[in-house]
C-alpha atoms as a PDB file:
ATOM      1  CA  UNK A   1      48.997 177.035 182.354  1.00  0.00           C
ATOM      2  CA  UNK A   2      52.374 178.891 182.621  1.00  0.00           C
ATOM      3  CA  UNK A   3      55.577 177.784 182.157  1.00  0.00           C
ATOM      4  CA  UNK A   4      56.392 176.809 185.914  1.00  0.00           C
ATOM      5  CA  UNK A   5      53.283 175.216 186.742  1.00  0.00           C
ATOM      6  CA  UNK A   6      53.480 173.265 183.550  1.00  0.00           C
ATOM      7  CA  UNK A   7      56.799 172.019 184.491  1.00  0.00           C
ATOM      8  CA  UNK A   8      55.877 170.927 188.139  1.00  0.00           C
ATOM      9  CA  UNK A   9      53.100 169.158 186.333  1.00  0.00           C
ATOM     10  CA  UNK A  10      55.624 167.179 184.264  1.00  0.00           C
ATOM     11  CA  UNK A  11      57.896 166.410 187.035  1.00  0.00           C
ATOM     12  CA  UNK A  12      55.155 165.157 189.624  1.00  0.00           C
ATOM     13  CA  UNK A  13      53.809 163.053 186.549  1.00  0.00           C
ATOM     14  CA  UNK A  14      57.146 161.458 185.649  1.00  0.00           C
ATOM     15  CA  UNK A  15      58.416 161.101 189.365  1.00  0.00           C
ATOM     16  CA  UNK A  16      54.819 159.347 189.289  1.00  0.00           C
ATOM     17  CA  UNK A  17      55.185 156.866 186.269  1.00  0.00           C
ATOM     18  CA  UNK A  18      59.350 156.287 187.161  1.00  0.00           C
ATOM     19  CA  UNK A  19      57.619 155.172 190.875  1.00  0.00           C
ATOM     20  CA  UNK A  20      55.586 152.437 189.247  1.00  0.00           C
ATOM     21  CA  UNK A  21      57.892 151.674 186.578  1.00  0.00           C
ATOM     22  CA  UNK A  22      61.582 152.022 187.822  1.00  0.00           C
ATOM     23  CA  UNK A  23      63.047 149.902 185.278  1.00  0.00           C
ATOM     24  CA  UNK A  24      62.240 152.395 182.795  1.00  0.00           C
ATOM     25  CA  UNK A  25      66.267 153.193 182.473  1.00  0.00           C
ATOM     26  CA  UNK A  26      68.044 150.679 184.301  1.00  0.00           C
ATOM     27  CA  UNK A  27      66.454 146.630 184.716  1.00  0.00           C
ATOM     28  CA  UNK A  28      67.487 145.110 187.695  1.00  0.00           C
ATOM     29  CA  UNK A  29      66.208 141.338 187.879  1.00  0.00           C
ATOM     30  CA  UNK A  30      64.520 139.232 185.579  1.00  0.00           C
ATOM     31  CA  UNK A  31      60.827 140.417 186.891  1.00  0.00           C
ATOM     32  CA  UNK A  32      61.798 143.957 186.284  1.00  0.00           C
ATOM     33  CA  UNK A  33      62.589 142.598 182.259  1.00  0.00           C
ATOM     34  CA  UNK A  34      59.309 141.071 181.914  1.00  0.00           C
ATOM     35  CA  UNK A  35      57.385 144.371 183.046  1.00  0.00           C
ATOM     36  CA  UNK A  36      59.610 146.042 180.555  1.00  0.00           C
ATOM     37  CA  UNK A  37      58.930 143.855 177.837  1.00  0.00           C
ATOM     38  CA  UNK A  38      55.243 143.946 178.722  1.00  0.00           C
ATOM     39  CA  UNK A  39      55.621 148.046 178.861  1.00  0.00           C
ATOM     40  CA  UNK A  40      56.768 147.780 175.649  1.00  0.00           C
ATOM     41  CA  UNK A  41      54.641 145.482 173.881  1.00  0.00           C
ATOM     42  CA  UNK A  42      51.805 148.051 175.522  1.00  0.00           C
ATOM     43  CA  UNK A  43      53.506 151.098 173.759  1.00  0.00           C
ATOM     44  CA  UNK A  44      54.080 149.298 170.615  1.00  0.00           C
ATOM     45  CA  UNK A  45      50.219 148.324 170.207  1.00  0.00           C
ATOM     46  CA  UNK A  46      49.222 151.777 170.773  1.00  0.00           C
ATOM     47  CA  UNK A  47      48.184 153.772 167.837  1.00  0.00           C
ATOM     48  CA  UNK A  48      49.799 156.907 168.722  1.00  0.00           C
ATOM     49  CA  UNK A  49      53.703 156.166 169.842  1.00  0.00           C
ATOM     50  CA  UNK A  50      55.566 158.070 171.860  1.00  0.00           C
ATOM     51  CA  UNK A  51      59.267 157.451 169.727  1.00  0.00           C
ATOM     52  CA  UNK A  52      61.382 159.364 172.587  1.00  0.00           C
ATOM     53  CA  UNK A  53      59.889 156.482 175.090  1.00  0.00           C
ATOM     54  CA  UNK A  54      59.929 153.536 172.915  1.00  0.00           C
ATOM     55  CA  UNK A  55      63.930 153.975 172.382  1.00  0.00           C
ATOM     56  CA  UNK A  56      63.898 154.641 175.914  1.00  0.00           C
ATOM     57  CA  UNK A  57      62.914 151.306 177.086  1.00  0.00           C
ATOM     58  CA  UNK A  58      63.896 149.300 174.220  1.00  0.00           C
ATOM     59  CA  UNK A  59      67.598 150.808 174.790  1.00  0.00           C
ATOM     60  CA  UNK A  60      67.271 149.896 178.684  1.00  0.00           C
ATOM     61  CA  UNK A  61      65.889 146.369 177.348  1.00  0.00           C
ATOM     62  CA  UNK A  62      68.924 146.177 175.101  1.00  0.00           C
ATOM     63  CA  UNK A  63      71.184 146.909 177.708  1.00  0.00           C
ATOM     64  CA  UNK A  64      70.093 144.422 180.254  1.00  0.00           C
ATOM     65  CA  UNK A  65      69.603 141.327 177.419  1.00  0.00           C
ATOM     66  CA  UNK A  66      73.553 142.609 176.474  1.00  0.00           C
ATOM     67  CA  UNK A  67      74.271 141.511 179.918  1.00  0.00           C
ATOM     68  CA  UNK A  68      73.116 138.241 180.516  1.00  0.00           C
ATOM     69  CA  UNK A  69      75.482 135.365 180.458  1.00  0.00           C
ATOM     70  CA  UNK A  70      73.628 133.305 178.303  1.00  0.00           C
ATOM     71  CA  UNK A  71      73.350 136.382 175.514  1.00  0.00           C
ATOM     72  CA  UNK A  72      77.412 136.673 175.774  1.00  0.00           C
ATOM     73  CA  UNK A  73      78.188 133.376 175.255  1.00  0.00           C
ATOM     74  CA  UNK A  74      75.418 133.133 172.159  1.00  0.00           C
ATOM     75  CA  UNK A  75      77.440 135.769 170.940  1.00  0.00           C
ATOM     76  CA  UNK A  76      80.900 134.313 171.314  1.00  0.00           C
ATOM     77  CA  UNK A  77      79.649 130.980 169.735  1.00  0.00           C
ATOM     78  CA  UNK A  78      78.410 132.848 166.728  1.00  0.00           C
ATOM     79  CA  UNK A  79      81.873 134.749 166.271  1.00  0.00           C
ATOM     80  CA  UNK A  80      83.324 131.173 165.910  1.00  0.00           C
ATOM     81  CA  UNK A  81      81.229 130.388 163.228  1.00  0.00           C
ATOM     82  CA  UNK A  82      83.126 131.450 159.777  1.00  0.00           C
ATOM     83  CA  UNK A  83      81.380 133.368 157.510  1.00  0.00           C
ATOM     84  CA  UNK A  84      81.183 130.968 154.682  1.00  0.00           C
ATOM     85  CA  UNK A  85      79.192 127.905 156.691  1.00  0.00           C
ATOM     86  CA  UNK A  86      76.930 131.235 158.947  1.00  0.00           C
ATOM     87  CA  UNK A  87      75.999 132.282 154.966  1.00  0.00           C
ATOM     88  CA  UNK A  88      75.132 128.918 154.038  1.00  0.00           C
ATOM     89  CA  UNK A  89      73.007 128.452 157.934  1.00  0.00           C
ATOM     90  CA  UNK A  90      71.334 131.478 157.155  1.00  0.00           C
ATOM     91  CA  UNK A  91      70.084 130.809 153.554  1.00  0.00           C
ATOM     92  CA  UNK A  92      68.593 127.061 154.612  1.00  0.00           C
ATOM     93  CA  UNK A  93      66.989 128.461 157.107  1.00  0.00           C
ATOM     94  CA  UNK A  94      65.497 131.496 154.660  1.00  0.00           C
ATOM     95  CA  UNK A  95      64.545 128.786 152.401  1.00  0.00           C
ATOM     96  CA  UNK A  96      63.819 125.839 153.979  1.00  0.00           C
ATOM     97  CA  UNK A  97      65.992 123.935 153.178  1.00  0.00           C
ATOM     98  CA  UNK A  98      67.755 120.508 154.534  1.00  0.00           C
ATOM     99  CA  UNK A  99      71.259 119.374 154.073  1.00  0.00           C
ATOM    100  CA  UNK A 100      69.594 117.285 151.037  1.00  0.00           C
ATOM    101  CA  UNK A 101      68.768 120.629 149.296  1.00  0.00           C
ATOM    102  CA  UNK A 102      71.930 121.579 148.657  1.00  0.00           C
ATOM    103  CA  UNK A 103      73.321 119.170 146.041  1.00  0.00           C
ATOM    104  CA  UNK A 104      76.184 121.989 145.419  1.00  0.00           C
ATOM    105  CA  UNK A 105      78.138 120.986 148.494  1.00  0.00           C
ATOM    106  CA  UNK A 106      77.367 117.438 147.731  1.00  0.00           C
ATOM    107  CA  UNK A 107      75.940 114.536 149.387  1.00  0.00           C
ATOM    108  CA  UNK A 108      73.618 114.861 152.681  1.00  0.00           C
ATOM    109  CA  UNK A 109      76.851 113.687 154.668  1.00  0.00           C
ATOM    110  CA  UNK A 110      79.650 116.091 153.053  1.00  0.00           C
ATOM    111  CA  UNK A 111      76.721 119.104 153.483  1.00  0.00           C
ATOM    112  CA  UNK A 112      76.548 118.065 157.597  1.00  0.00           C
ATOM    113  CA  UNK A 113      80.781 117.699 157.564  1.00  0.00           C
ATOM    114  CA  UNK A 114      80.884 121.483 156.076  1.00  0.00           C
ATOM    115  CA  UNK A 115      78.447 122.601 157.998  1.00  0.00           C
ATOM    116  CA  UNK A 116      80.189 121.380 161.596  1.00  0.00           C
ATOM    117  CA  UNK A 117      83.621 122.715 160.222  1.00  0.00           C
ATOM    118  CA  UNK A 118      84.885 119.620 160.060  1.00  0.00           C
ATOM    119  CA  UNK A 119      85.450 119.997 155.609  1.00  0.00           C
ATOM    120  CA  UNK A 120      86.122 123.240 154.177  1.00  0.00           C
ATOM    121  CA  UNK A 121      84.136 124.970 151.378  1.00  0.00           C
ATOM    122  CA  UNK A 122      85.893 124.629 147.945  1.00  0.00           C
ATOM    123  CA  UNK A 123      86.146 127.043 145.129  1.00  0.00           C
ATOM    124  CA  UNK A 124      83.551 124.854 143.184  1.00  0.00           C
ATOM    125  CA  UNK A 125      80.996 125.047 145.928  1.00  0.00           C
ATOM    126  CA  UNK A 126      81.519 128.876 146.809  1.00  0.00           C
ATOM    127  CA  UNK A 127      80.802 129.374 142.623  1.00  0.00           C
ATOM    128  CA  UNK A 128      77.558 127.041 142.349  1.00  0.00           C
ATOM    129  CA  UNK A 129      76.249 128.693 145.718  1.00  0.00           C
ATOM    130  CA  UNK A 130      76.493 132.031 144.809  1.00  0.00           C
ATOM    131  CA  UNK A 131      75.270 130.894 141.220  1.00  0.00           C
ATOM    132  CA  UNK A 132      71.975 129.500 143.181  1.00  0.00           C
ATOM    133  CA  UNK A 133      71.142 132.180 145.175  1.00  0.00           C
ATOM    134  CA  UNK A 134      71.908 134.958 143.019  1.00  0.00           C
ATOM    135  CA  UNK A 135      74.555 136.479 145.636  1.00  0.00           C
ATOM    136  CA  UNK A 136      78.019 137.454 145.678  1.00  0.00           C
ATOM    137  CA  UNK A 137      80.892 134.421 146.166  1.00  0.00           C
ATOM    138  CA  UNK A 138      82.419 136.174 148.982  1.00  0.00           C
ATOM    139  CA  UNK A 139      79.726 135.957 151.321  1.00  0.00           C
ATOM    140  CA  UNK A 140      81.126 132.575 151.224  1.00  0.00           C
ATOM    141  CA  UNK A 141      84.841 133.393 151.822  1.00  0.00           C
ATOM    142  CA  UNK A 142      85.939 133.405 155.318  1.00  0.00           C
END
């Protein structure tokens, strides 16, 4: 196959595919984000992946989810969190843990009071947290 006929070939086979799939590069509605997900899921379980395509619609997915109200304001409540209390979230959750686990911060009811952001960390409990989990203090510091 030459050059030009290969090309038409492409083109009729991608105006094809972007026919049935038009969300490929831009999602419109919420159906439109489920076929994409879908579309996605089906190119991720395939043993040969196209990489081009996969950043294709996982960027378009990206886009869309970077849109939604309910994504923004996810994002704005994390910001509010300070670093020190998302460190400590972060590690109970890695590790299972309940505000009983951490006898560092103190009792059950000082642990919930930091946590909120109602009682700030002290020196003491920055210095036996890092101590526990082997980490740096300042991932504590805000």
């Amino acid at each position: 196959m030459n050059a030009v006929a290969q090309s038409k070939t492409i083109e009729r086979d991608f105006s094809q595919f972007t026919k049935k799939h038009p969300f490929v590069f831009t999602i419109k509605s919420k159906v439109q984000y489920k076929k994409a997900l879908d579309l996605l899921e089906n190119i991720m379980s395939q043993s040969k992946i196209n990489e081009a395509f996969l950043m294709t619609i996982s960027n378009t997915i990206s886009a869309y989810e970077d849109e939604l109200d309910s994504v923004k304001e996810l994002e704005q409540s994390i910001t509010k969190i300070p670093t020190g209390i998302a460190a400590i979230r972060v590690l109970m959750d890695q590790y299972n843990l309940t505000m009983s686990d951490l006898p560092e911060l103190g009792k059950k009811s000082n642990v919930s009071l930091i946590l909120k952001g109602e009682r700030n960390l002290t020196l003491g409990h920055v210095k036996a947290m890092a101590n526990r989990f082997n980490v740096s203090p300042t991932l504590f510091l805000n």
